[in-house]
C-alpha atoms as a PDB file:
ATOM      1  CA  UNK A   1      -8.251 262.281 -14.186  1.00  0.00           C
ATOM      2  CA  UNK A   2     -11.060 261.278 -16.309  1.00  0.00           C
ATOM      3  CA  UNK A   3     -12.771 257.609 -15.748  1.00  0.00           C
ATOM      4  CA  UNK A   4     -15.794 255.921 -16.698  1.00  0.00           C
ATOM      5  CA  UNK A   5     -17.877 253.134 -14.750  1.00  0.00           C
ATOM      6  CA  UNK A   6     -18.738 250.234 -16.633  1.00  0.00           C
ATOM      7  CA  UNK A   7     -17.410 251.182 -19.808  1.00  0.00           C
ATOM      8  CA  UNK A   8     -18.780 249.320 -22.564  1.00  0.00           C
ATOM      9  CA  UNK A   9     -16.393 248.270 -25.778  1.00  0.00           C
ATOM     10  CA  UNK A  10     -17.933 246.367 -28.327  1.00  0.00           C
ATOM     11  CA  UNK A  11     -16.428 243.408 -29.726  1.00  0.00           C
ATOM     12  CA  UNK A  12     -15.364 243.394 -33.667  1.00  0.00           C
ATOM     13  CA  UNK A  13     -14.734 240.245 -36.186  1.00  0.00           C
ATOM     14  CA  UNK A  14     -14.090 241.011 -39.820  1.00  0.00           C
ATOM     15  CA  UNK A  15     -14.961 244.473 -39.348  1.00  0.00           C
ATOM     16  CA  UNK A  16     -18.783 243.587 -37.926  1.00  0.00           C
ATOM     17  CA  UNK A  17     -19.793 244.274 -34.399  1.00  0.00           C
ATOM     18  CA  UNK A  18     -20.499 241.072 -32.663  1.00  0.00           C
ATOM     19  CA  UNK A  19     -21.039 241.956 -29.561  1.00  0.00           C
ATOM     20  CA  UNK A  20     -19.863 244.225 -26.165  1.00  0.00           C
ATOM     21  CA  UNK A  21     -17.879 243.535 -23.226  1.00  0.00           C
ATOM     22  CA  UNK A  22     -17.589 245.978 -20.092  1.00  0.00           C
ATOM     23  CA  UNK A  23     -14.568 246.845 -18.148  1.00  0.00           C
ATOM     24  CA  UNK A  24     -15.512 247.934 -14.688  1.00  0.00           C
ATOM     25  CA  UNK A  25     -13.369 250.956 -15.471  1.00  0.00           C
ATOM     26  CA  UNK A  26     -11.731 252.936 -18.178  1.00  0.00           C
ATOM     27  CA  UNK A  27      -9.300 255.644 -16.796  1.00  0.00           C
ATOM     28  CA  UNK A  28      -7.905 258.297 -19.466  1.00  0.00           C
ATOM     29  CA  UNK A  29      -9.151 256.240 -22.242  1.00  0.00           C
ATOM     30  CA  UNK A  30      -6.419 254.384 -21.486  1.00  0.00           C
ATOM     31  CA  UNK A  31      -6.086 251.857 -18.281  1.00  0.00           C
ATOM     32  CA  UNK A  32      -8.576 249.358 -17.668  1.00  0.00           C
ATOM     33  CA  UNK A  33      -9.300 248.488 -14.354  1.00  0.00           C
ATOM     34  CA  UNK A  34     -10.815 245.307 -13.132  1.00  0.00           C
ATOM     35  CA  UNK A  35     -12.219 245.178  -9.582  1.00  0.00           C
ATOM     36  CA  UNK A  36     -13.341 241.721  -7.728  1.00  0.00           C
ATOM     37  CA  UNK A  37     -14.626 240.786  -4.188  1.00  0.00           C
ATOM     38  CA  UNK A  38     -13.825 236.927  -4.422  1.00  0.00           C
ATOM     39  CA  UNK A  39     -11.702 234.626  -1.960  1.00  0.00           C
ATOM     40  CA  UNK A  40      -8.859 233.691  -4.355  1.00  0.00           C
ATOM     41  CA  UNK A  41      -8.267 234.936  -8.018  1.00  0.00           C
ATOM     42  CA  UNK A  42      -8.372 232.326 -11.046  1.00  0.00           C
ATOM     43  CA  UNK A  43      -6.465 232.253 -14.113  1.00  0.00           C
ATOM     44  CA  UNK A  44      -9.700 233.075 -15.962  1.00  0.00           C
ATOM     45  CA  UNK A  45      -9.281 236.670 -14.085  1.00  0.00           C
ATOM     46  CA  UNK A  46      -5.830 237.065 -15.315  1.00  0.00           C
ATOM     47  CA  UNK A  47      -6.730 236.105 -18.507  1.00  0.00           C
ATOM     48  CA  UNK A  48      -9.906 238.730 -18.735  1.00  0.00           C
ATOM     49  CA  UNK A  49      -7.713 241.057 -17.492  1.00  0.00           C
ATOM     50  CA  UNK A  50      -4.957 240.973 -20.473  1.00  0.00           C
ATOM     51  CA  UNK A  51      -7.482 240.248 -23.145  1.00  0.00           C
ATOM     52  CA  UNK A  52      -9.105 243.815 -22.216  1.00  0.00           C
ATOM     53  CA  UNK A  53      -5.398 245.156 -23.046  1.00  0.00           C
ATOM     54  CA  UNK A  54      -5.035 243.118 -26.161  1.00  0.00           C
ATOM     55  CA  UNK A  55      -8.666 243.656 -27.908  1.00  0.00           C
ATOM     56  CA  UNK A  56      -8.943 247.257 -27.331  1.00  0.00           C
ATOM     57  CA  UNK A  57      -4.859 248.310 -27.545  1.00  0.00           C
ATOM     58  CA  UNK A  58      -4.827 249.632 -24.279  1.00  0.00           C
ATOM     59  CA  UNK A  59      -1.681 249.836 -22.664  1.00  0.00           C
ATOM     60  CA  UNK A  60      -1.844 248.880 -18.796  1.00  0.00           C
ATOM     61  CA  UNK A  61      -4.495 247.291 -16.967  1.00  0.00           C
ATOM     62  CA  UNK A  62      -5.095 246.866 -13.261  1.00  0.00           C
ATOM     63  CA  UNK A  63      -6.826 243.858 -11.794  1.00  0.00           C
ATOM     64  CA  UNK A  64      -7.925 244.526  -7.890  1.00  0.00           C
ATOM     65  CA  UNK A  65      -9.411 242.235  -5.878  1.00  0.00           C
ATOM     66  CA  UNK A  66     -11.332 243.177  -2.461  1.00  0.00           C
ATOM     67  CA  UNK A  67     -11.834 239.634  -1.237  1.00  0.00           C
ATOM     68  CA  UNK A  68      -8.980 237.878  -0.004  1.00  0.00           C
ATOM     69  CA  UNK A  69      -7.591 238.098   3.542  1.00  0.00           C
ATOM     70  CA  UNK A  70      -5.225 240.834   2.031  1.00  0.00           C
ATOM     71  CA  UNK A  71      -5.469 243.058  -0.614  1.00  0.00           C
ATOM     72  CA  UNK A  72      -4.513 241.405  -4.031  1.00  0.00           C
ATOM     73  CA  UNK A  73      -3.281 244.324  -6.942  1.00  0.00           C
ATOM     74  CA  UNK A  74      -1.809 243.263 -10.175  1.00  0.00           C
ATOM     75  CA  UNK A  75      -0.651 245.554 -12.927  1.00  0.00           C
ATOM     76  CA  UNK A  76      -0.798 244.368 -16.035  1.00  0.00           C
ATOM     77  CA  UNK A  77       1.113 245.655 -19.393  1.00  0.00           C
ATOM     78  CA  UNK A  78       0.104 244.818 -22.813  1.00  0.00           C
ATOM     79  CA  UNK A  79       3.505 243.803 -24.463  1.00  0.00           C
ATOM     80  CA  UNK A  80       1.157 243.714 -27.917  1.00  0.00           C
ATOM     81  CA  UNK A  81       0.248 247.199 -27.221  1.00  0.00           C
ATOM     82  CA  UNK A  82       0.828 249.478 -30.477  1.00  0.00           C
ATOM     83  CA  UNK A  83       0.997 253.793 -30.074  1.00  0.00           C
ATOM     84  CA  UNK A  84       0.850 253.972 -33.870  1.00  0.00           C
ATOM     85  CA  UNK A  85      -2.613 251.421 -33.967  1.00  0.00           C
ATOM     86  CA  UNK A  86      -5.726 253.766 -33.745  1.00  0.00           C
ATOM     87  CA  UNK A  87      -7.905 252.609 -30.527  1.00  0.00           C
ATOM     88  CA  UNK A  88     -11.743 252.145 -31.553  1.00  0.00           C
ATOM     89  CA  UNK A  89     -13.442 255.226 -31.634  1.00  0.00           C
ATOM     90  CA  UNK A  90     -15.833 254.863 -29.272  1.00  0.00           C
ATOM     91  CA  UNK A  91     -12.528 254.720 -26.757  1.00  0.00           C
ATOM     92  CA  UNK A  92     -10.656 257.650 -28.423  1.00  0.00           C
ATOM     93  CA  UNK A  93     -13.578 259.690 -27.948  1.00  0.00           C
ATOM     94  CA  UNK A  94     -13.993 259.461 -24.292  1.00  0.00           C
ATOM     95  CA  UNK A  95     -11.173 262.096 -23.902  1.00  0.00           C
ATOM     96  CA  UNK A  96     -12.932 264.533 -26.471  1.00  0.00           C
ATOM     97  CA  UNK A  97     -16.543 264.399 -24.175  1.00  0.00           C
ATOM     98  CA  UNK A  98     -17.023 266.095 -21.368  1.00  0.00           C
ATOM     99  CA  UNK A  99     -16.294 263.767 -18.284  1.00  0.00           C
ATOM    100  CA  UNK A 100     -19.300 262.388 -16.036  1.00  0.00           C
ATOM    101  CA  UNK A 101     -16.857 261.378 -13.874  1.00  0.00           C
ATOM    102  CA  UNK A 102     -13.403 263.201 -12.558  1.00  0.00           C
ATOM    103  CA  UNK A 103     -10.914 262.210 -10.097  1.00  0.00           C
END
């Protein structure tokens, strides 16, 4: 399984880069993952989590969070997500380097 740490998208408006976000994780190119250490999640959290999905047409997304009492997991699916819509490039060619990172 190929991932990458910190993964940096950028951000696109009328075809003009207008700036980057960074998902803690990309897996395959193709699941974001999102880990926190915090006591109790916030909507803001879920909503980072499905706007990863949504901007870059990924198709799940996990959100993990160390920092409660328990465990908290939640899977995430983008119900906008598109197989026929191209990802941006810089995603679709994570699969075609060679991996710094393997599972």
């Amino acid at each position: 399984m190929i991932y990458t740490r910190e993964f940096e998208m950028p951000i696109y408006y009328l075809d003009q880069q207008i700036g980057t976000r960074r998902v803690d994780f990309l897996i395959d190119g193709k699941i974001s993952v999102e880990l926190k250490a915090i006591i109790k999640l916030e909507d803001v959290h879920f909503a980072q989590a499905m706007n990863y999905l949504e901007a870059y047409n990924l198709e799940i997304g996990l959100l993990i969070n160390f920092g409660s009492k328990r465990l908290e997991f939640h899977r995430f699916t983008n119900k906008k997500f598109n197989d026929k819509l191209m990802q941006h490039s810089t995603i679709s060619n994570l699969s075609h380097k060679s991996p710094k990172s393997q599972f």
